[in-house]
PDB file of N, CA and C in Angstrom:
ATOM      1  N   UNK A   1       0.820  -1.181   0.000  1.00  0.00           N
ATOM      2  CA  UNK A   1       0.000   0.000   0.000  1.00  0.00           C
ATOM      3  C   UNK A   1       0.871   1.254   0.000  1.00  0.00           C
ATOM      4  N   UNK A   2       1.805   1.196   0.531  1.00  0.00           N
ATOM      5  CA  UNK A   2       3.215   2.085   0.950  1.00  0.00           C
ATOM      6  C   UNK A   2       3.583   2.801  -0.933  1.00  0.00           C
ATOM      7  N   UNK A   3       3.282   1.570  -1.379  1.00  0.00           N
ATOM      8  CA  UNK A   3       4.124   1.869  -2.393  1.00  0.00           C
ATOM      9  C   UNK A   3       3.234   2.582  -3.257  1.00  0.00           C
ATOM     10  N   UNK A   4       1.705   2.033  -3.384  1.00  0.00           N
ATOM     11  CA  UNK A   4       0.810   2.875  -4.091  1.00  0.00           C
ATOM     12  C   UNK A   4       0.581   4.408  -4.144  1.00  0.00           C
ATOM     13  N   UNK A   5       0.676   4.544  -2.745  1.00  0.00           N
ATOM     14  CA  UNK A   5       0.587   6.162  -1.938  1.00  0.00           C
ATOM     15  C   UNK A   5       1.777   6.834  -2.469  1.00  0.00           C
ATOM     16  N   UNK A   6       2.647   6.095  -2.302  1.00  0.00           N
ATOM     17  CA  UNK A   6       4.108   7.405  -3.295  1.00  0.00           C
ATOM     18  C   UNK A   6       4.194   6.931  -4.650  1.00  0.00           C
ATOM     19  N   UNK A   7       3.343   6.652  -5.230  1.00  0.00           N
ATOM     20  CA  UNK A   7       3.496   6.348  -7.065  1.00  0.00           C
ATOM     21  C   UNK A   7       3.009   7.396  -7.514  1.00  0.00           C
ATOM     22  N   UNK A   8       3.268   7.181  -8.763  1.00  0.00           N
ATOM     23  CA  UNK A   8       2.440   8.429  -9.593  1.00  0.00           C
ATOM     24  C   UNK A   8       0.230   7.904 -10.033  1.00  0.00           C
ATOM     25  N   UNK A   9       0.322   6.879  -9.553  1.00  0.00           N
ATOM     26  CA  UNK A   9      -1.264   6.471  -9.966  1.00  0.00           C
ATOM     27  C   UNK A   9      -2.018   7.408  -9.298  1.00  0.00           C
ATOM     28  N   UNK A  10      -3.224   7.553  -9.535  1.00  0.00           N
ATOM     29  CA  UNK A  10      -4.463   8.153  -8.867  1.00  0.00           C
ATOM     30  C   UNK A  10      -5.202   7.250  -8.390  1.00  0.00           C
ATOM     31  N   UNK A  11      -5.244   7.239  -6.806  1.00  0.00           N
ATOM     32  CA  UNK A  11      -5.737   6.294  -6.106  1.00  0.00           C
ATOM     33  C   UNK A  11      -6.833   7.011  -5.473  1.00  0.00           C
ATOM     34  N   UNK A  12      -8.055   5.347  -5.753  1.00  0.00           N
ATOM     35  CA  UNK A  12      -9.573   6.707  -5.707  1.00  0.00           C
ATOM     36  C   UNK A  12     -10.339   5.638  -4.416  1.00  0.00           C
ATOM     37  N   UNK A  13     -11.200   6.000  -3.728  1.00  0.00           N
ATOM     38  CA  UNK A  13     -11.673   5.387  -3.058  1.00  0.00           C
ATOM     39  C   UNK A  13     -13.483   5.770  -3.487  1.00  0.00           C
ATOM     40  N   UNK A  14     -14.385   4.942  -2.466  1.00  0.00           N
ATOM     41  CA  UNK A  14     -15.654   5.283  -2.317  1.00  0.00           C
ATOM     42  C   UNK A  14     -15.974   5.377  -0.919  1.00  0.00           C
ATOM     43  N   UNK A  15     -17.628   5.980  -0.632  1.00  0.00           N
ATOM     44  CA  UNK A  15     -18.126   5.789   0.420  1.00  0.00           C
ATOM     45  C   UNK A  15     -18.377   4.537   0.989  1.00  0.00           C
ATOM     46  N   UNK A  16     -18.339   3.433   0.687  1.00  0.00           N
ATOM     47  CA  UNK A  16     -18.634   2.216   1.166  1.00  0.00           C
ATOM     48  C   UNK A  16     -17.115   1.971   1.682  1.00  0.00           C
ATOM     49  N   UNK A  17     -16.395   2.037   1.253  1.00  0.00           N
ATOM     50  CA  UNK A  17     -14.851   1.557   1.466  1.00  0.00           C
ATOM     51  C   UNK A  17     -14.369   2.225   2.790  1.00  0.00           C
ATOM     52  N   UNK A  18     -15.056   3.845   3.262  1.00  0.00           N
ATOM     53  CA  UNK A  18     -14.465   4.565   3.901  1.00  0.00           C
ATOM     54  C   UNK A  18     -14.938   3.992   5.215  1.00  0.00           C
ATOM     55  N   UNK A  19     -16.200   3.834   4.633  1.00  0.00           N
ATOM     56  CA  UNK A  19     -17.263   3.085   5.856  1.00  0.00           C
ATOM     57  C   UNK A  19     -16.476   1.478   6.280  1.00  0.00           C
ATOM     58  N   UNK A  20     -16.398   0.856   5.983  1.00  0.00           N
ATOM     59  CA  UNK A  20     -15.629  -0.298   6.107  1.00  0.00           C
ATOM     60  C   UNK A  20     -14.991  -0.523   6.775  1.00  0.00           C
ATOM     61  N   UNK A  21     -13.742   0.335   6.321  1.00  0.00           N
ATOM     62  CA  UNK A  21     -12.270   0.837   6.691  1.00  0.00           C
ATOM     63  C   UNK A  21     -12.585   1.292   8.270  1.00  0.00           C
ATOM     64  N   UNK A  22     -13.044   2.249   8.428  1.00  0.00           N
ATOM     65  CA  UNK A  22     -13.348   3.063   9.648  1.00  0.00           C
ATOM     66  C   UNK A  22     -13.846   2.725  10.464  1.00  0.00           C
ATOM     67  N   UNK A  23     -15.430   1.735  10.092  1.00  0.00           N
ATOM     68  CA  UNK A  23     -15.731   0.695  11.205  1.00  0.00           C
ATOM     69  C   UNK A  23     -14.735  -0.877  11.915  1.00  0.00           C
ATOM     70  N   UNK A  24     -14.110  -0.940  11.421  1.00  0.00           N
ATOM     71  CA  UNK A  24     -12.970  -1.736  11.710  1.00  0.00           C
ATOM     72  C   UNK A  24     -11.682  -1.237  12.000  1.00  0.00           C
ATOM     73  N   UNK A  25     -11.970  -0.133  13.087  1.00  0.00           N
ATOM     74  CA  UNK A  25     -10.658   0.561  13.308  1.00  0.00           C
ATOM     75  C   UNK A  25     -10.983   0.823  14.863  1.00  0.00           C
ATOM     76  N   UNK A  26     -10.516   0.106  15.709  1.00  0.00           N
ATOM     77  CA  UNK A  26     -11.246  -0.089  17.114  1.00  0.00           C
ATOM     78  C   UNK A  26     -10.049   0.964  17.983  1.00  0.00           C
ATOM     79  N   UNK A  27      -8.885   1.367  17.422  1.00  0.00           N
ATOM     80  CA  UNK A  27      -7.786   2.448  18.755  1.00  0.00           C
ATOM     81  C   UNK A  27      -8.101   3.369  18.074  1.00  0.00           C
ATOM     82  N   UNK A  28      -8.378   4.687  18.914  1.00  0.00           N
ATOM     83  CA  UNK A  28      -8.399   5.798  18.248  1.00  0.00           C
ATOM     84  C   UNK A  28      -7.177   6.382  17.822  1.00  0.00           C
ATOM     85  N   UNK A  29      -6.157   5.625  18.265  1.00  0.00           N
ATOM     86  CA  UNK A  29      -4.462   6.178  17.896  1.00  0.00           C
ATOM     87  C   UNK A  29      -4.452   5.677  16.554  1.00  0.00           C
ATOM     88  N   UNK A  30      -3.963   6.844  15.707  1.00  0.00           N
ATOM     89  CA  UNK A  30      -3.799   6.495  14.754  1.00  0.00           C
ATOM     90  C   UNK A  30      -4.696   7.055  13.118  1.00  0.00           C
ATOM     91  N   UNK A  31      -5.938   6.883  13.744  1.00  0.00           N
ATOM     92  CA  UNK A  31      -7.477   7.333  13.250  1.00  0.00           C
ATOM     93  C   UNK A  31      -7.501   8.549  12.517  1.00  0.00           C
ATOM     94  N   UNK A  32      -6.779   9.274  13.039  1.00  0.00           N
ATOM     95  CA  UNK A  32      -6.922  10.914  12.089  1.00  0.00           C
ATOM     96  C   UNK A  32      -5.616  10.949  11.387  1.00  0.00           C
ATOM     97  N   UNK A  33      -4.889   9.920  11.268  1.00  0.00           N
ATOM     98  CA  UNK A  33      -3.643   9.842  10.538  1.00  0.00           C
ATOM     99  C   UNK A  33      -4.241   9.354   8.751  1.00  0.00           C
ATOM    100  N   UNK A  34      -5.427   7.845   9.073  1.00  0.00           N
ATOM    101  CA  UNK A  34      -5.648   7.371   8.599  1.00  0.00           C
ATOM    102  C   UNK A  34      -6.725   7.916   7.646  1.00  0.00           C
ATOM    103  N   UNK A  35      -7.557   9.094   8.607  1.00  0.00           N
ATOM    104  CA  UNK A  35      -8.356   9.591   8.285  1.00  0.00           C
ATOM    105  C   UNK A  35      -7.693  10.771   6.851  1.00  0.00           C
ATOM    106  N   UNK A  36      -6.707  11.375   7.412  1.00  0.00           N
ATOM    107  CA  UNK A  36      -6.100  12.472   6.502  1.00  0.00           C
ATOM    108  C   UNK A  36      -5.427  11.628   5.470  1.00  0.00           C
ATOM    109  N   UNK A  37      -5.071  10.264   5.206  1.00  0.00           N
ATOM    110  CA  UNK A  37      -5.049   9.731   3.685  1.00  0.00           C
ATOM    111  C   UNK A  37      -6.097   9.324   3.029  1.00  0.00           C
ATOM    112  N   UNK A  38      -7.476   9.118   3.463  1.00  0.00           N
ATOM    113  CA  UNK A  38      -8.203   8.793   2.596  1.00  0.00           C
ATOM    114  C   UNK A  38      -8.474  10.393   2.411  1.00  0.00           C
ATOM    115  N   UNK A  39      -8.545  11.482   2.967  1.00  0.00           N
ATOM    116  CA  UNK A  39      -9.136  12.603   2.553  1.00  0.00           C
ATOM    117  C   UNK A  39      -8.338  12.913   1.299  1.00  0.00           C
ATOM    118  N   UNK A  40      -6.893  12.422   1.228  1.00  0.00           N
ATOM    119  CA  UNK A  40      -6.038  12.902   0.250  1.00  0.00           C
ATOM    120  C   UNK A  40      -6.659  12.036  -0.907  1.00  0.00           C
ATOM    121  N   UNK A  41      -7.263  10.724  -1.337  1.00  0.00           N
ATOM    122  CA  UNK A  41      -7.644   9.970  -2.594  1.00  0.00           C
ATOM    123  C   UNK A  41      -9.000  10.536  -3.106  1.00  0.00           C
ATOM    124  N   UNK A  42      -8.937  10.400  -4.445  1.00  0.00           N
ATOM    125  CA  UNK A  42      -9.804  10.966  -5.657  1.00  0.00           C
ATOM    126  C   UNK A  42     -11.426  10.243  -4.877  1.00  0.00           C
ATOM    127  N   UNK A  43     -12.133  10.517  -4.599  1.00  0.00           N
ATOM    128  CA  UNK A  43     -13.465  10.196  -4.080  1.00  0.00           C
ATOM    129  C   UNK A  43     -14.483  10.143  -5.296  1.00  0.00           C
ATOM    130  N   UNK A  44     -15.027   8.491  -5.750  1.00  0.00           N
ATOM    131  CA  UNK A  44     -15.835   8.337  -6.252  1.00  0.00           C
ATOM    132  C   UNK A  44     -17.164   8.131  -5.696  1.00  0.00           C
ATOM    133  N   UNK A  45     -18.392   8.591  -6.627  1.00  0.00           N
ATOM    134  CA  UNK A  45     -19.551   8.521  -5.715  1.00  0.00           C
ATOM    135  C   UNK A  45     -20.269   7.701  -7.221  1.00  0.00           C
ATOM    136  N   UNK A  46     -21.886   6.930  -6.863  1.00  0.00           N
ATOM    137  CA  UNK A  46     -21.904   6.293  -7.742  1.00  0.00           C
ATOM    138  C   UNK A  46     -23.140   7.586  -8.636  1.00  0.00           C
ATOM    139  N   UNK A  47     -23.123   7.583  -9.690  1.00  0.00           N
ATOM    140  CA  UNK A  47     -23.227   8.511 -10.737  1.00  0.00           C
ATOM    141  C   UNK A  47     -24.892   8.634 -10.456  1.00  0.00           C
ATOM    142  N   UNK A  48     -25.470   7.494  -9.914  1.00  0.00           N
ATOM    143  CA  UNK A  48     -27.144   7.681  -9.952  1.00  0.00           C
ATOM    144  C   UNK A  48     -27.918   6.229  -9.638  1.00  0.00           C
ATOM    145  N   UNK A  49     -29.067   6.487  -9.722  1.00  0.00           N
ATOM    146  CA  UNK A  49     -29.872   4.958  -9.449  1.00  0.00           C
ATOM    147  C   UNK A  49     -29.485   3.802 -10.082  1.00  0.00           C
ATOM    148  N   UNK A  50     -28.947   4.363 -11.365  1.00  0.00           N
ATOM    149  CA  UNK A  50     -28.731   3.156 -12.346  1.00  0.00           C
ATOM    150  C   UNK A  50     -27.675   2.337 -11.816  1.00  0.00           C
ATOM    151  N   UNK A  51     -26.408   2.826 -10.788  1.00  0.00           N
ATOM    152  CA  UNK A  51     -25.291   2.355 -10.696  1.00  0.00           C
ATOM    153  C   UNK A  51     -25.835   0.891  -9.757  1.00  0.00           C
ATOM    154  N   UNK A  52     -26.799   1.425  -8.839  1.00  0.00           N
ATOM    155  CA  UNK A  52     -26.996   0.340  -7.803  1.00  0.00           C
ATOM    156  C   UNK A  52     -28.571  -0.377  -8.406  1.00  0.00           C
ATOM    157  N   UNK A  53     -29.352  -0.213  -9.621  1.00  0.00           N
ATOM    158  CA  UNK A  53     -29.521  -1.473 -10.746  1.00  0.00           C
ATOM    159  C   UNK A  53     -28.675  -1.945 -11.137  1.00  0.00           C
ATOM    160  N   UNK A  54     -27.339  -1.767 -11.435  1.00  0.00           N
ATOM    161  CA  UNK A  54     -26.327  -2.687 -12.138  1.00  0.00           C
ATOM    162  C   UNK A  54     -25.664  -3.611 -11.302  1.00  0.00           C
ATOM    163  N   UNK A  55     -25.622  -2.957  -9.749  1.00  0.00           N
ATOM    164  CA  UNK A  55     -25.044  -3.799  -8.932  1.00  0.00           C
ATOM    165  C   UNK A  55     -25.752  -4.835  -8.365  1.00  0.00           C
ATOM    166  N   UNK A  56     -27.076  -4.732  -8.421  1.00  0.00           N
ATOM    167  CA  UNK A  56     -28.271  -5.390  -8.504  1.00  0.00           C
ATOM    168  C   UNK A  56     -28.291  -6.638  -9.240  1.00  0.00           C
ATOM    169  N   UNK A  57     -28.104  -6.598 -10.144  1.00  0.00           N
ATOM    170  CA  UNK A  57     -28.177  -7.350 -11.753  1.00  0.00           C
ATOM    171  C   UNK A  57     -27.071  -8.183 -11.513  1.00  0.00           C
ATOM    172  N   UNK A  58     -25.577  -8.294 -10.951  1.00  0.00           N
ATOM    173  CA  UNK A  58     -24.428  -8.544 -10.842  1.00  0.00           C
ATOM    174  C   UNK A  58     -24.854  -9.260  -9.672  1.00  0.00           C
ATOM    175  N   UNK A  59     -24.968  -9.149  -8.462  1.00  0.00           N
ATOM    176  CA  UNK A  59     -25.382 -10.193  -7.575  1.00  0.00           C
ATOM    177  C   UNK A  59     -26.329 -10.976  -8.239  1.00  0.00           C
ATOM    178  N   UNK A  60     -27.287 -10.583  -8.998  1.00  0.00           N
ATOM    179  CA  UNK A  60     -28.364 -12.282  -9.627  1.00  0.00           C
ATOM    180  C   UNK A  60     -27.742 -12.718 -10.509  1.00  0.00           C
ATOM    181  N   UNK A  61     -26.806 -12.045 -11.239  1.00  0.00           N
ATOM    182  CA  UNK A  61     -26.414 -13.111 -12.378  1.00  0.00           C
ATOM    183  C   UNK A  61     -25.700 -14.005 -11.812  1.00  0.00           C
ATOM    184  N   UNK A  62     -24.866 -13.962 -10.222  1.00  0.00           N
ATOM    185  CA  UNK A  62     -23.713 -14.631  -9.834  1.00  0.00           C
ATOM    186  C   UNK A  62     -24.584 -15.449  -8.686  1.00  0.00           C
ATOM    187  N   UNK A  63     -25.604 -14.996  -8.511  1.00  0.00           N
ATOM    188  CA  UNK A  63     -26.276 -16.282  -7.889  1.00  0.00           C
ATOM    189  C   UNK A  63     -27.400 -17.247  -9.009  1.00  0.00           C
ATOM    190  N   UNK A  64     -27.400 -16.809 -10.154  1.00  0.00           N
ATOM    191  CA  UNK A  64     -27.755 -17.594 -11.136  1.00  0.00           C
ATOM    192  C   UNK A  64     -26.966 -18.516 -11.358  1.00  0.00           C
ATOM    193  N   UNK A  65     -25.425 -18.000 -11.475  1.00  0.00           N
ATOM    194  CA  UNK A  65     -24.464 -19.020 -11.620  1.00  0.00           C
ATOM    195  C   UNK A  65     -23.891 -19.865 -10.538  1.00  0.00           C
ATOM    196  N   UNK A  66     -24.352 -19.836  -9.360  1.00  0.00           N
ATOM    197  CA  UNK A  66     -24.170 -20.274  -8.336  1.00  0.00           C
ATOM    198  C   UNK A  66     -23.304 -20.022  -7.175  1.00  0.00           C
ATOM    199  N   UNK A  67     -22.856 -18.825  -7.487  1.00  0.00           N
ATOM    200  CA  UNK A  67     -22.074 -17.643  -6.516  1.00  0.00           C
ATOM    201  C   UNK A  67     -22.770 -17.088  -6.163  1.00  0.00           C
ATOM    202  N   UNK A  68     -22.690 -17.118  -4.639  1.00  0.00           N
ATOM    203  CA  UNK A  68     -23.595 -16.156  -3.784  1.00  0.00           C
ATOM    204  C   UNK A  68     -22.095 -15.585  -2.931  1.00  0.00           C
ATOM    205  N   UNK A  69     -22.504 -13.818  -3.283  1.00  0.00           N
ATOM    206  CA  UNK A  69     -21.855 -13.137  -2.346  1.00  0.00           C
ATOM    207  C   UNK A  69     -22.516 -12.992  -1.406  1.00  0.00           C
ATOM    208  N   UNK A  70     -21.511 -12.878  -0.307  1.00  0.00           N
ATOM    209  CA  UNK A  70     -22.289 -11.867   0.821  1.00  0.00           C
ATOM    210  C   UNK A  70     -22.725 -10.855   1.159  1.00  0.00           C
ATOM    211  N   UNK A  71     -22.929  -9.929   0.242  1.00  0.00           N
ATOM    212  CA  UNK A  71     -23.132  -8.639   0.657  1.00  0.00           C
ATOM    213  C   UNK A  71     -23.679  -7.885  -1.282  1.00  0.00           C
ATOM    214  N   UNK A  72     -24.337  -6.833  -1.198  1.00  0.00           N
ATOM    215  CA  UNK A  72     -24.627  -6.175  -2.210  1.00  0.00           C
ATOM    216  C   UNK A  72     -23.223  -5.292  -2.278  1.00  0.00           C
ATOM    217  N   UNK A  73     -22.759  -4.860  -1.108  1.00  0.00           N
ATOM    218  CA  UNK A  73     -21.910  -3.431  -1.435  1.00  0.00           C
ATOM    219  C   UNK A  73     -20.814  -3.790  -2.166  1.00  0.00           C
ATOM    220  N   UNK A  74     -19.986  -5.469  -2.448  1.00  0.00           N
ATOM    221  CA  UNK A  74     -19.036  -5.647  -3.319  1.00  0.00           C
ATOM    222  C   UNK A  74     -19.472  -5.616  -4.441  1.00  0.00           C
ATOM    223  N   UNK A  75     -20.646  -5.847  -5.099  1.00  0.00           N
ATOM    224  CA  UNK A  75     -21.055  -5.574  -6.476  1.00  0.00           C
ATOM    225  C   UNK A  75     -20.892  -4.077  -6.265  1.00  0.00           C
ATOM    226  N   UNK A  76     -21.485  -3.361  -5.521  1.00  0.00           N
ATOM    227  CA  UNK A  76     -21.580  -1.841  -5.821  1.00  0.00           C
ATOM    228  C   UNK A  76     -19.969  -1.231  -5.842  1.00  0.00           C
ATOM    229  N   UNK A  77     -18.982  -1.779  -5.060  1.00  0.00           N
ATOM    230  CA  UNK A  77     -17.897  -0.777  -5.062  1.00  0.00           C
ATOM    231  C   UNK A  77     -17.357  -1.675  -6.590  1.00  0.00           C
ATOM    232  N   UNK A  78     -17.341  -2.871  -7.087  1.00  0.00           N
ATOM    233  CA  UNK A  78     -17.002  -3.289  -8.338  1.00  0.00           C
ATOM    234  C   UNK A  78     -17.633  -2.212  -9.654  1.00  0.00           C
ATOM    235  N   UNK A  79     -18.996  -2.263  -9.012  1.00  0.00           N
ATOM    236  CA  UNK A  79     -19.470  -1.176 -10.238  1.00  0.00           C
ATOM    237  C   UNK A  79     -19.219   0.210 -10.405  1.00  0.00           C
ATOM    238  N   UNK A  80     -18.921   0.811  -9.273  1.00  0.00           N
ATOM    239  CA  UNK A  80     -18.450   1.884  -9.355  1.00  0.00           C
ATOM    240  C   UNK A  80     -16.555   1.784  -9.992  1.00  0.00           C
ATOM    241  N   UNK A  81     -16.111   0.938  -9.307  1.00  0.00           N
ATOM    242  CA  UNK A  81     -14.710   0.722 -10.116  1.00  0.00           C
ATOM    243  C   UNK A  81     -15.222   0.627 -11.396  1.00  0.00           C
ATOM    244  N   UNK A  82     -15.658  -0.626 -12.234  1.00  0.00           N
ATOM    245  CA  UNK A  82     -15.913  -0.261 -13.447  1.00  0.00           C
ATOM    246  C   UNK A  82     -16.502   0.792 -14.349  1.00  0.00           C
ATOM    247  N   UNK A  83     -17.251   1.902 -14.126  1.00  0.00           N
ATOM    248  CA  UNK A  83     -18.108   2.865 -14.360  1.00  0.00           C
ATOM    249  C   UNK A  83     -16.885   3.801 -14.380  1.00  0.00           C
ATOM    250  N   UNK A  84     -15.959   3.939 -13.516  1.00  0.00           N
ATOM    251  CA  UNK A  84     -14.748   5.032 -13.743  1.00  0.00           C
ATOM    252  C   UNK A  84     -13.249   4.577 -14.334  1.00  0.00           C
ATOM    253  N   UNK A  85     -13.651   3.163 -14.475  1.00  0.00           N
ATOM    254  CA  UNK A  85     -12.471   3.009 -15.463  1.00  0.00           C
ATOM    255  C   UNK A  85     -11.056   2.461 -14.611  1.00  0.00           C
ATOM    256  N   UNK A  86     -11.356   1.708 -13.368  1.00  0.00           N
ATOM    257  CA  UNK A  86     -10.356   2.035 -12.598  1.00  0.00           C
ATOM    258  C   UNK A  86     -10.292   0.170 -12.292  1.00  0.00           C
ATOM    259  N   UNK A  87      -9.142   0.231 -11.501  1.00  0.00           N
ATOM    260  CA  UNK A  87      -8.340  -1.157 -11.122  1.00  0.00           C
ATOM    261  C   UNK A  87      -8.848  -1.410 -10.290  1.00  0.00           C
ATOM    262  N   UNK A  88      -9.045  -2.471  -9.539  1.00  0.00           N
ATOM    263  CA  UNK A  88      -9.351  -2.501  -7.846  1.00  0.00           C
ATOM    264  C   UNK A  88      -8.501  -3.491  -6.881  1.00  0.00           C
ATOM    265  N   UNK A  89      -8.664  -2.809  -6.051  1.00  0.00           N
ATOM    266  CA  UNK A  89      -7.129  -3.059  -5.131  1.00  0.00           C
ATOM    267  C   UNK A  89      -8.153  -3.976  -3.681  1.00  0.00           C
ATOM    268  N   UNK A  90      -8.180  -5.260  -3.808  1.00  0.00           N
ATOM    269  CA  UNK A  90      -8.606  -6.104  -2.786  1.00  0.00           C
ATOM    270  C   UNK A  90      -8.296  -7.065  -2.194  1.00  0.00           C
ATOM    271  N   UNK A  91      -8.422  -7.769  -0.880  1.00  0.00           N
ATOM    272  CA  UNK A  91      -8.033  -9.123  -0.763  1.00  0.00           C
ATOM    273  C   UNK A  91      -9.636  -9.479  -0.042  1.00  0.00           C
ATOM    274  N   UNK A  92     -10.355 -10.507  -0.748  1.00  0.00           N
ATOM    275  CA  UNK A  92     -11.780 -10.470  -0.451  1.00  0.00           C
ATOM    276  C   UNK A  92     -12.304 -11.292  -1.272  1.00  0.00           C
ATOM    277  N   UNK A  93     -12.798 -12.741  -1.124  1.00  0.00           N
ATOM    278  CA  UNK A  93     -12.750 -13.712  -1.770  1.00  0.00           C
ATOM    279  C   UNK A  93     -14.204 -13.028  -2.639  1.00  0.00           C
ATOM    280  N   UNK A  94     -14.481 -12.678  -2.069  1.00  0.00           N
ATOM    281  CA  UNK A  94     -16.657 -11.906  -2.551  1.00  0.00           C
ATOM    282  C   UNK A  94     -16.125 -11.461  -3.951  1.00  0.00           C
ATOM    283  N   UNK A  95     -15.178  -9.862  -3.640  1.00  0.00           N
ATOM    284  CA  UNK A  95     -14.706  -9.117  -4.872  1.00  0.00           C
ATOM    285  C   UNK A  95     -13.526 -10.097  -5.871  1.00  0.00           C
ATOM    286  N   UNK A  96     -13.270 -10.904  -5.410  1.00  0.00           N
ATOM    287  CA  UNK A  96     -12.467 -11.854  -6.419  1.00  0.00           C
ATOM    288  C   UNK A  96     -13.204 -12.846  -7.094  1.00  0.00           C
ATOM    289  N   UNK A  97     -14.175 -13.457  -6.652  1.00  0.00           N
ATOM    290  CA  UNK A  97     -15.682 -14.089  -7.296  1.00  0.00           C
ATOM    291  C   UNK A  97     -16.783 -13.099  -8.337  1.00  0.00           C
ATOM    292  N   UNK A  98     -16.146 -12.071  -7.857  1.00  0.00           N
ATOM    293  CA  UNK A  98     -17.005 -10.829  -9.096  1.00  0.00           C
ATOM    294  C   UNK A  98     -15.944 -10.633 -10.284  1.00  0.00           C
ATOM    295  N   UNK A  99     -15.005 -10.220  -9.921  1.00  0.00           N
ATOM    296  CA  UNK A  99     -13.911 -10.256 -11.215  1.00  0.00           C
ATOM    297  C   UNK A  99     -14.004 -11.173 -11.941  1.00  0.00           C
ATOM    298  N   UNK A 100     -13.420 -12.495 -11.224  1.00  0.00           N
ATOM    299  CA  UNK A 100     -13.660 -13.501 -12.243  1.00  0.00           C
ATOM    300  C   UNK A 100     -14.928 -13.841 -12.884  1.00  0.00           C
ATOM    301  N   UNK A 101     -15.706 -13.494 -12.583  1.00  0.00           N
ATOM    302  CA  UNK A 101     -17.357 -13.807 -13.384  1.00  0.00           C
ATOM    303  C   UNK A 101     -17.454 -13.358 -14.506  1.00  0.00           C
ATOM    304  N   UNK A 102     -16.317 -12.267 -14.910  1.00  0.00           N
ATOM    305  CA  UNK A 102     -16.603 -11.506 -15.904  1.00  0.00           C
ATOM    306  C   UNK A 102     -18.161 -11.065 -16.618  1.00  0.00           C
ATOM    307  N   UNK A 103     -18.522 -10.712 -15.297  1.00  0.00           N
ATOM    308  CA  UNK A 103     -19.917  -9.526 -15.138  1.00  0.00           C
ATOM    309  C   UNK A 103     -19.654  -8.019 -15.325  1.00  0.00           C
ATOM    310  N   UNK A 104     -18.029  -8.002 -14.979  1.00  0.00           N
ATOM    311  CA  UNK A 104     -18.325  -6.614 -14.928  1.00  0.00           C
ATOM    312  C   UNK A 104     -17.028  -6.150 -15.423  1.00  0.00           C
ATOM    313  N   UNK A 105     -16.566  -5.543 -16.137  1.00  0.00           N
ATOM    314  CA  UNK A 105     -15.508  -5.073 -16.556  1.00  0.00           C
ATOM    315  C   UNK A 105     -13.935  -4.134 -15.892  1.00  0.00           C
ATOM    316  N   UNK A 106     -13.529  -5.088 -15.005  1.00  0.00           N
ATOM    317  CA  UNK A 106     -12.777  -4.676 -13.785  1.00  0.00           C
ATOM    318  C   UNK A 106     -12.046  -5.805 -13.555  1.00  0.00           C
ATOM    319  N   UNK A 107     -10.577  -5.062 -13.584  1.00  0.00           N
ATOM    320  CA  UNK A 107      -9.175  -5.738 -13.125  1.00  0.00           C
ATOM    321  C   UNK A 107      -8.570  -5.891 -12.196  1.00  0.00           C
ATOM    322  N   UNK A 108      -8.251  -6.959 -11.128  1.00  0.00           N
ATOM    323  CA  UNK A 108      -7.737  -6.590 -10.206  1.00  0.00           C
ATOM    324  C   UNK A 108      -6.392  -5.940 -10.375  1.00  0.00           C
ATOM    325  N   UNK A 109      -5.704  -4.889  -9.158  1.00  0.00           N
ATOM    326  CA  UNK A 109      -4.834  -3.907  -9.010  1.00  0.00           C
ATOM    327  C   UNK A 109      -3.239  -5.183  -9.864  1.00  0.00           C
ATOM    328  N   UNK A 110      -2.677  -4.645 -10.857  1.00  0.00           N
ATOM    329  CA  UNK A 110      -1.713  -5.964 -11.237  1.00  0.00           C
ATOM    330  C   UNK A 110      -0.775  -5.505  -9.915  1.00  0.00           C
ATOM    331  N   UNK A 111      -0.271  -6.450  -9.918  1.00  0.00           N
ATOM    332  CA  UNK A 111       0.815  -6.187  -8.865  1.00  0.00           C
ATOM    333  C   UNK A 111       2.605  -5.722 -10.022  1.00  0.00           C
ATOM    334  N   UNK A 112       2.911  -5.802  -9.069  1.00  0.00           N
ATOM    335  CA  UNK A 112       4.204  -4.470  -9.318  1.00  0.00           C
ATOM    336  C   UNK A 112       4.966  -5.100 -10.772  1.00  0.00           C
ATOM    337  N   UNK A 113       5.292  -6.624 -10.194  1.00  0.00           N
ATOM    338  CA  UNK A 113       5.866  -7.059 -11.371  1.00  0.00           C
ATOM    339  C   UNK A 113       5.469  -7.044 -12.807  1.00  0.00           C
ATOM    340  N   UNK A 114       3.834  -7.058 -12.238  1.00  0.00           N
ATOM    341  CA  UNK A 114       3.185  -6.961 -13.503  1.00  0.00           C
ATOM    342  C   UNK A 114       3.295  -6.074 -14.688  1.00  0.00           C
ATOM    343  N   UNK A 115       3.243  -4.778 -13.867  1.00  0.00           N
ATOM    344  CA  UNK A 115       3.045  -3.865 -14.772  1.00  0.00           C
ATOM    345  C   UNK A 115       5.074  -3.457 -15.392  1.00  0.00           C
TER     346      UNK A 115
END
């Protein structure tokens, strides 16, 4: 993550992510450190109703196929990654069961060697 933060990429987050992040942050030491780097990343919001029909659509197709996530909000932060064109940076078996479904047009983050 160290390394993302001093690259030249534009590293973007959402409201679901911040929420996440923040509820799983139990010492307050530390908290407004953590707080003043997400304030520093590009903040995506999802564009309108349609974003969370699509994320909609993406959980039934993957429980059509017999993937059931746990949650709606990994389709939604996938769709919002895809909708802006962006990589996504996870370790989360849910958001790695959406990538690979190829439902939605989104790469996970390549790692270093990759690129």
């Amino acid at each position: 993550m160290a390394e993302l933060l001093a690259g030249d990429d534009e590293l973007c987050t959402c409201g679901t992510i911040v929420a996440e992040v923040f509820q799983g942050l139990r010492r307050e030491e530390g908290r407004r450190a953590i707080q003043t780097s997400f304030e520093d990343l590009t903040f995506l919001e999802p564009s309108g109703i349609g974003l969370y029909f699509r994320a909609a659509e993406v959980y039934r197709r993957l429980r059509q196929t017999g993937r059931t996530v746990r949650s709606t909000i990994d389709c939604l932060i996938a769709v919002i990654a895809e909708e802006n064109a962006c990589y996504l940076l996870a370790r989360d078996r849910d958001l790695d069961a959406i990538l690979d479904s190829g439902l939605v047009r989104v790469k996970a983050w390549p790692s270093a060697g990759a690129r």
